[in-house]
PDB file of N, CA and C in Angstrom:
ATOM      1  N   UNK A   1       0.828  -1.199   0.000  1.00  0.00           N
ATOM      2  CA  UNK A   1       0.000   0.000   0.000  1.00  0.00           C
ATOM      3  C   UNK A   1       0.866   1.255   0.000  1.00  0.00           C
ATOM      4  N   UNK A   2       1.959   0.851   0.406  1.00  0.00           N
ATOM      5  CA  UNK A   2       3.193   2.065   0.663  1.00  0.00           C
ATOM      6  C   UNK A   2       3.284   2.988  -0.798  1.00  0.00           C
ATOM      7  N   UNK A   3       3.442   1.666  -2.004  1.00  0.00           N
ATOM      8  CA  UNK A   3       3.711   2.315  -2.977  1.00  0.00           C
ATOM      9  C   UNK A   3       2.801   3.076  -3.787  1.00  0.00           C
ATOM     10  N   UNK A   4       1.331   3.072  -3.279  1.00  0.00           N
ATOM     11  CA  UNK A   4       0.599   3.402  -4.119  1.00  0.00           C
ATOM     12  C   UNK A   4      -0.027   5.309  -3.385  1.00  0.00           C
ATOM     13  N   UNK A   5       0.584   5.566  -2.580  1.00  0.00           N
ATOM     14  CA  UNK A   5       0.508   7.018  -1.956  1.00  0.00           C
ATOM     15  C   UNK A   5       1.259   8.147  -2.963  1.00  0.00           C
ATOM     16  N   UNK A   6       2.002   7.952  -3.345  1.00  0.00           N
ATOM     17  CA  UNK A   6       2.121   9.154  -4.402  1.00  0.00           C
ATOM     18  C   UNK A   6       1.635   9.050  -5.907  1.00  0.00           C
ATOM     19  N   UNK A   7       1.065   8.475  -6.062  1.00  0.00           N
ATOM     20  CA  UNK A   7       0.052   7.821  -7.207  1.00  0.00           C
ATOM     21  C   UNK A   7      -0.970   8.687  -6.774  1.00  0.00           C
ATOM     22  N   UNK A   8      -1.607   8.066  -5.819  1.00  0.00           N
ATOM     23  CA  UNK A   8      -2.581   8.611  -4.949  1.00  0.00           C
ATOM     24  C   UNK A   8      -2.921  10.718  -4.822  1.00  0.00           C
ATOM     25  N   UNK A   9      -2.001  10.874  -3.977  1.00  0.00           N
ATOM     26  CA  UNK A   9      -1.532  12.241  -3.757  1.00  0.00           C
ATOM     27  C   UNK A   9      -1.461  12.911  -5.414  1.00  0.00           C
ATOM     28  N   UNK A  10      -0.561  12.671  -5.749  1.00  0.00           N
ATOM     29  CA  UNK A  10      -0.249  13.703  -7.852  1.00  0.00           C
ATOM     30  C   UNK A  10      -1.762  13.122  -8.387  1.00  0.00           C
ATOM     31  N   UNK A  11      -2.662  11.988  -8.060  1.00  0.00           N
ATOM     32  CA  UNK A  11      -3.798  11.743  -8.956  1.00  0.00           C
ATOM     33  C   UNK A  11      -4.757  13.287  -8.317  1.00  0.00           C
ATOM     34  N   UNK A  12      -4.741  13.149  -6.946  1.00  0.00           N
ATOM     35  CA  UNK A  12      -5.735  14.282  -5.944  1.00  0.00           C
ATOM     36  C   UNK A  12      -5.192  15.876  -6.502  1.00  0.00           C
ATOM     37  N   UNK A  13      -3.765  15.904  -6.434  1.00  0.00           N
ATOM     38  CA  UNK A  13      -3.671  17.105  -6.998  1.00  0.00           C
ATOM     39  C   UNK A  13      -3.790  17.748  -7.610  1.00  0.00           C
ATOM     40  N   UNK A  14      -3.614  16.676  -9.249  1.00  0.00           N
ATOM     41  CA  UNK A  14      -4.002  17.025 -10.659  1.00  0.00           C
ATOM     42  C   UNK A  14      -5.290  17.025 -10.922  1.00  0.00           C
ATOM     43  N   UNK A  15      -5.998  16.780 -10.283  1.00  0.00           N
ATOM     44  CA  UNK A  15      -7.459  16.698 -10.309  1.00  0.00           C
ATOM     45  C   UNK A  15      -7.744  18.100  -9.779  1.00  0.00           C
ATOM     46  N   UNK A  16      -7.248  18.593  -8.859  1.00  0.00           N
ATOM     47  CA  UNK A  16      -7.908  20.029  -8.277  1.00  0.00           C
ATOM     48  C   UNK A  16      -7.001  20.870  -9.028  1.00  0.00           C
ATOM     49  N   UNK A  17      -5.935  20.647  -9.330  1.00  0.00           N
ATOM     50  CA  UNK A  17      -5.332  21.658 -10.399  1.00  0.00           C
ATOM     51  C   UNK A  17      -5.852  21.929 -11.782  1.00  0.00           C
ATOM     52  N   UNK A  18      -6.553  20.514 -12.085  1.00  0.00           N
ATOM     53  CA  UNK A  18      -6.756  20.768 -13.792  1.00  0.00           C
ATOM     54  C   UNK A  18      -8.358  21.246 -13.492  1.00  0.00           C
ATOM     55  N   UNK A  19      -8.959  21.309 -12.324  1.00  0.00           N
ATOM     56  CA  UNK A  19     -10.531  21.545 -11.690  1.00  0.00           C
ATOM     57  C   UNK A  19     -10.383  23.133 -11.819  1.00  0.00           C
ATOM     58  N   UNK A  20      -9.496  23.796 -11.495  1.00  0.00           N
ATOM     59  CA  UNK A  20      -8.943  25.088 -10.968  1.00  0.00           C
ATOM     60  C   UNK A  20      -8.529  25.951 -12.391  1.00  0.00           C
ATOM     61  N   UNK A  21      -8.077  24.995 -13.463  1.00  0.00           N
ATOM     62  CA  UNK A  21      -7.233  25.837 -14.528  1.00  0.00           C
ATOM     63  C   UNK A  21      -8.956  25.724 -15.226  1.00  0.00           C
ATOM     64  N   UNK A  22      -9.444  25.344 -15.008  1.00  0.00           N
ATOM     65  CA  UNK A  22     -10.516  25.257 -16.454  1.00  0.00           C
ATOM     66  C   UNK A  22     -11.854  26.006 -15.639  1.00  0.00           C
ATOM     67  N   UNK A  23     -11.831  25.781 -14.222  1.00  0.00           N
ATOM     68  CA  UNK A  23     -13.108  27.138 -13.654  1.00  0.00           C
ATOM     69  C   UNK A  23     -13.132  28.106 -13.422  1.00  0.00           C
ATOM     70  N   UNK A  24     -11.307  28.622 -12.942  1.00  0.00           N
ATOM     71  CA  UNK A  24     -11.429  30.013 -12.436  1.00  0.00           C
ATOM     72  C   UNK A  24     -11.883  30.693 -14.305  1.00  0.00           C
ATOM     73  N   UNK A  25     -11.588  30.807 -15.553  1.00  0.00           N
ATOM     74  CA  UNK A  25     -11.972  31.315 -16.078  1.00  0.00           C
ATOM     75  C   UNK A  25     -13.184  31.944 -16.761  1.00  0.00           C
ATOM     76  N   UNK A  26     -14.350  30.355 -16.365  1.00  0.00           N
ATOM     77  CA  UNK A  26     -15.542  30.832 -15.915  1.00  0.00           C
ATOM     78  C   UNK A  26     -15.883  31.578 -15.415  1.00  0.00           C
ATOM     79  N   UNK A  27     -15.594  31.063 -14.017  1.00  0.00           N
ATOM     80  CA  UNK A  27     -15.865  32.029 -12.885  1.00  0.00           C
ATOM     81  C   UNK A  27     -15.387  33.475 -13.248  1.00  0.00           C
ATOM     82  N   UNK A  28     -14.679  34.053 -13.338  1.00  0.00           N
ATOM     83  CA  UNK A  28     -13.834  35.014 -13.938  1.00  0.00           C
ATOM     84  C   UNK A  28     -15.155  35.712 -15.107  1.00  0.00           C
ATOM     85  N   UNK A  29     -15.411  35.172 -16.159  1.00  0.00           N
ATOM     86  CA  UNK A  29     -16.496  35.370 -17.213  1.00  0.00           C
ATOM     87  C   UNK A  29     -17.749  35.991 -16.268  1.00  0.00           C
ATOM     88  N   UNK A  30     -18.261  34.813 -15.717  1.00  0.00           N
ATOM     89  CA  UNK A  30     -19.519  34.969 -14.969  1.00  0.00           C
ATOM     90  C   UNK A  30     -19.499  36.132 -13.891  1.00  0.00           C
ATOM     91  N   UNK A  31     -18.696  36.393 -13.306  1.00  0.00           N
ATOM     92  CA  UNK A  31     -18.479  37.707 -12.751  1.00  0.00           C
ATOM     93  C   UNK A  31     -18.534  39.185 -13.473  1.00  0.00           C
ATOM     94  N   UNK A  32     -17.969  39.160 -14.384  1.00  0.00           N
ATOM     95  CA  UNK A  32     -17.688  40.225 -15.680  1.00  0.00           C
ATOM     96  C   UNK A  32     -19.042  40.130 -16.100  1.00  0.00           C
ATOM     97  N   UNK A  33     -19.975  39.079 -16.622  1.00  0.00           N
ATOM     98  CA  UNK A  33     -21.048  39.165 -16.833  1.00  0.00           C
ATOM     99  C   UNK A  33     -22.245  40.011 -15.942  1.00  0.00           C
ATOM    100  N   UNK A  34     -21.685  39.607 -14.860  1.00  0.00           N
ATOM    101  CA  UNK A  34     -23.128  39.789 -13.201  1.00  0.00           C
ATOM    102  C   UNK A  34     -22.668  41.322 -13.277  1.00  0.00           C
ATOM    103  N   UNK A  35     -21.592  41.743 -13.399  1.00  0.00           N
ATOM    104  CA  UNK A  35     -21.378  43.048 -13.038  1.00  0.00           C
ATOM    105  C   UNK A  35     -21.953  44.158 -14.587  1.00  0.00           C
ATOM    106  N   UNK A  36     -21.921  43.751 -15.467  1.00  0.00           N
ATOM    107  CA  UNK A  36     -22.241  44.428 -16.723  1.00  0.00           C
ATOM    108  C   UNK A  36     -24.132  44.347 -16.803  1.00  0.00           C
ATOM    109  N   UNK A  37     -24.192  43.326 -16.497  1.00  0.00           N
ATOM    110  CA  UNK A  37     -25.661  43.097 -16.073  1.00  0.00           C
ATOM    111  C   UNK A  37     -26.245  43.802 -14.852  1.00  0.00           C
ATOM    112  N   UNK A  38     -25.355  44.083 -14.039  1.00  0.00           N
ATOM    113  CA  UNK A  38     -25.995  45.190 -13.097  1.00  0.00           C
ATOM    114  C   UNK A  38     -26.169  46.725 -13.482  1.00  0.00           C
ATOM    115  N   UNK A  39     -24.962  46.859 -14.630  1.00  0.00           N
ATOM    116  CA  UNK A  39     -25.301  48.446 -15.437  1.00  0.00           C
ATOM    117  C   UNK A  39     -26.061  47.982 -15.802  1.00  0.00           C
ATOM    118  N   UNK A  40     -26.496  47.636 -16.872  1.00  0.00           N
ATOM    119  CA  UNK A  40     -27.411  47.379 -17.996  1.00  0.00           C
ATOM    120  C   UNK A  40     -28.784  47.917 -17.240  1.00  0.00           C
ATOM    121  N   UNK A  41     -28.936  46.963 -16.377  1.00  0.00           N
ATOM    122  CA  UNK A  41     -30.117  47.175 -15.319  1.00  0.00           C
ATOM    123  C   UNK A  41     -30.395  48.551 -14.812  1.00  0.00           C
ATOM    124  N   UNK A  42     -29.225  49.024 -14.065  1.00  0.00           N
ATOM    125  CA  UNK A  42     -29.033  50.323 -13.414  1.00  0.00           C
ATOM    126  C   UNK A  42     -29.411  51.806 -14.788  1.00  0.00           C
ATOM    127  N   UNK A  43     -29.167  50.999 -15.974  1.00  0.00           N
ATOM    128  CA  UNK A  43     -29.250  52.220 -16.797  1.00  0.00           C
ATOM    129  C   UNK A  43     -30.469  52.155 -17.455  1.00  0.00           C
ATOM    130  N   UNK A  44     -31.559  50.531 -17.853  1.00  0.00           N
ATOM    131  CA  UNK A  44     -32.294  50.620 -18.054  1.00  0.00           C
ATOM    132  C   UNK A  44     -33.443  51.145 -17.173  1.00  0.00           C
ATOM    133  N   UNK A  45     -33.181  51.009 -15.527  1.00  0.00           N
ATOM    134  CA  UNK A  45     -34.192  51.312 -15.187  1.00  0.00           C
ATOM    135  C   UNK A  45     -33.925  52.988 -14.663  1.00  0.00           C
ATOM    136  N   UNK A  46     -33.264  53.529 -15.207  1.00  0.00           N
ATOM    137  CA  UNK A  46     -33.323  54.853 -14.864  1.00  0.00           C
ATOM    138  C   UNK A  46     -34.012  55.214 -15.568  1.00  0.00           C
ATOM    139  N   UNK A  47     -33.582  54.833 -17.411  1.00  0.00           N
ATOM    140  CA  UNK A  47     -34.212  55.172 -18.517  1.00  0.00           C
ATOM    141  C   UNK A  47     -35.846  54.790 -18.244  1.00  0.00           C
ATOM    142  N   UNK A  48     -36.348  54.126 -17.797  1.00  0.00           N
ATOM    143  CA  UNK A  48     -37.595  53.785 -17.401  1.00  0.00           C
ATOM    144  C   UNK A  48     -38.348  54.766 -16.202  1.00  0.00           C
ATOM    145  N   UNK A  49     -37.667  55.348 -15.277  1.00  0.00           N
ATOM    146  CA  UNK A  49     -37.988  56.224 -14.072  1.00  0.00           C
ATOM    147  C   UNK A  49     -38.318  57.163 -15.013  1.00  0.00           C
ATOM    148  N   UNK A  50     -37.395  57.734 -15.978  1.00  0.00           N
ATOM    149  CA  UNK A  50     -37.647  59.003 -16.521  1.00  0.00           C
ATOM    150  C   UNK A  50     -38.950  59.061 -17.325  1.00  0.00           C
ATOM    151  N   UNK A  51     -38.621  57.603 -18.211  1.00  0.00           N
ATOM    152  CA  UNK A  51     -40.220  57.823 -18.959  1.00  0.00           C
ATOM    153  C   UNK A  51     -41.443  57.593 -18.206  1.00  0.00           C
ATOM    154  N   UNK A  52     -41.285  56.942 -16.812  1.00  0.00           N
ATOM    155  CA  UNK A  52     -42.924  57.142 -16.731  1.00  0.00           C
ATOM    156  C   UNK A  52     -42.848  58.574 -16.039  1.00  0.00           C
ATOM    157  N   UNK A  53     -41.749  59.167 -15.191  1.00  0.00           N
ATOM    158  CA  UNK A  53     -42.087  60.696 -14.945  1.00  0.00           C
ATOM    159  C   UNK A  53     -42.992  61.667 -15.658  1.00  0.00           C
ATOM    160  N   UNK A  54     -42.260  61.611 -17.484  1.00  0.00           N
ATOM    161  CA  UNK A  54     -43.092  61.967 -18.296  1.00  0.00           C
ATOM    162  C   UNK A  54     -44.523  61.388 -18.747  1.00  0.00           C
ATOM    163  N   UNK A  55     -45.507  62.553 -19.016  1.00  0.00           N
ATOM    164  CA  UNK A  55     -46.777  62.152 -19.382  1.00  0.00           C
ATOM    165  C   UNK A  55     -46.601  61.338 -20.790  1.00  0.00           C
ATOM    166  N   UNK A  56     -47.966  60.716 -21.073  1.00  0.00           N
ATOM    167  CA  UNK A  56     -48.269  59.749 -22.125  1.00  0.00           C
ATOM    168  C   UNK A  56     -47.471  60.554 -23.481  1.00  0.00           C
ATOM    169  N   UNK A  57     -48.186  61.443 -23.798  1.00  0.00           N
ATOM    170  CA  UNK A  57     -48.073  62.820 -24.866  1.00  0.00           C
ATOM    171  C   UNK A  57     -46.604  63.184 -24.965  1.00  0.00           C
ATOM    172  N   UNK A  58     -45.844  63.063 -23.669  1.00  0.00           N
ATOM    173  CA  UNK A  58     -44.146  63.524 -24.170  1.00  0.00           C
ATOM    174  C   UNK A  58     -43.031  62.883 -24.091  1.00  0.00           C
ATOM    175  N   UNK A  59     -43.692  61.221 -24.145  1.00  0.00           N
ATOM    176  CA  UNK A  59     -43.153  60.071 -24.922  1.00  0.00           C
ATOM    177  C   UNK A  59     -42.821  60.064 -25.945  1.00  0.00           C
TER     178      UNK A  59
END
């Protein structure tokens, strides 16, 4: 059983290393996304405050 611990260990590592190289860039994406999506939001709904401020007619 002795010999099979660093087999073991480099299999666990490479597994959270190659887990790590291929999500943080997601993750990374999906962040950049959530945050551009919060302008978007922030600017559509201003644009929306303003138009219902205005009456029907100065649409």
């Amino acid at each position: 059983m002795k010999e099979f611990w660093p087999v073991i260990v480099i299999t666990i590592v490479g597994f959270f290393g190659l887990a790590a190289l291929l999500l943080i860039p997601v993750w990374k994406f999906l962040n950049k996304e959530e945050i551009s999506a919060e302008k978007w939001d922030e600017a559509h709904s201003e644009q929306k405050a303003s138009n219902s401020q205005k009456g029907p007619s100065e649409q």
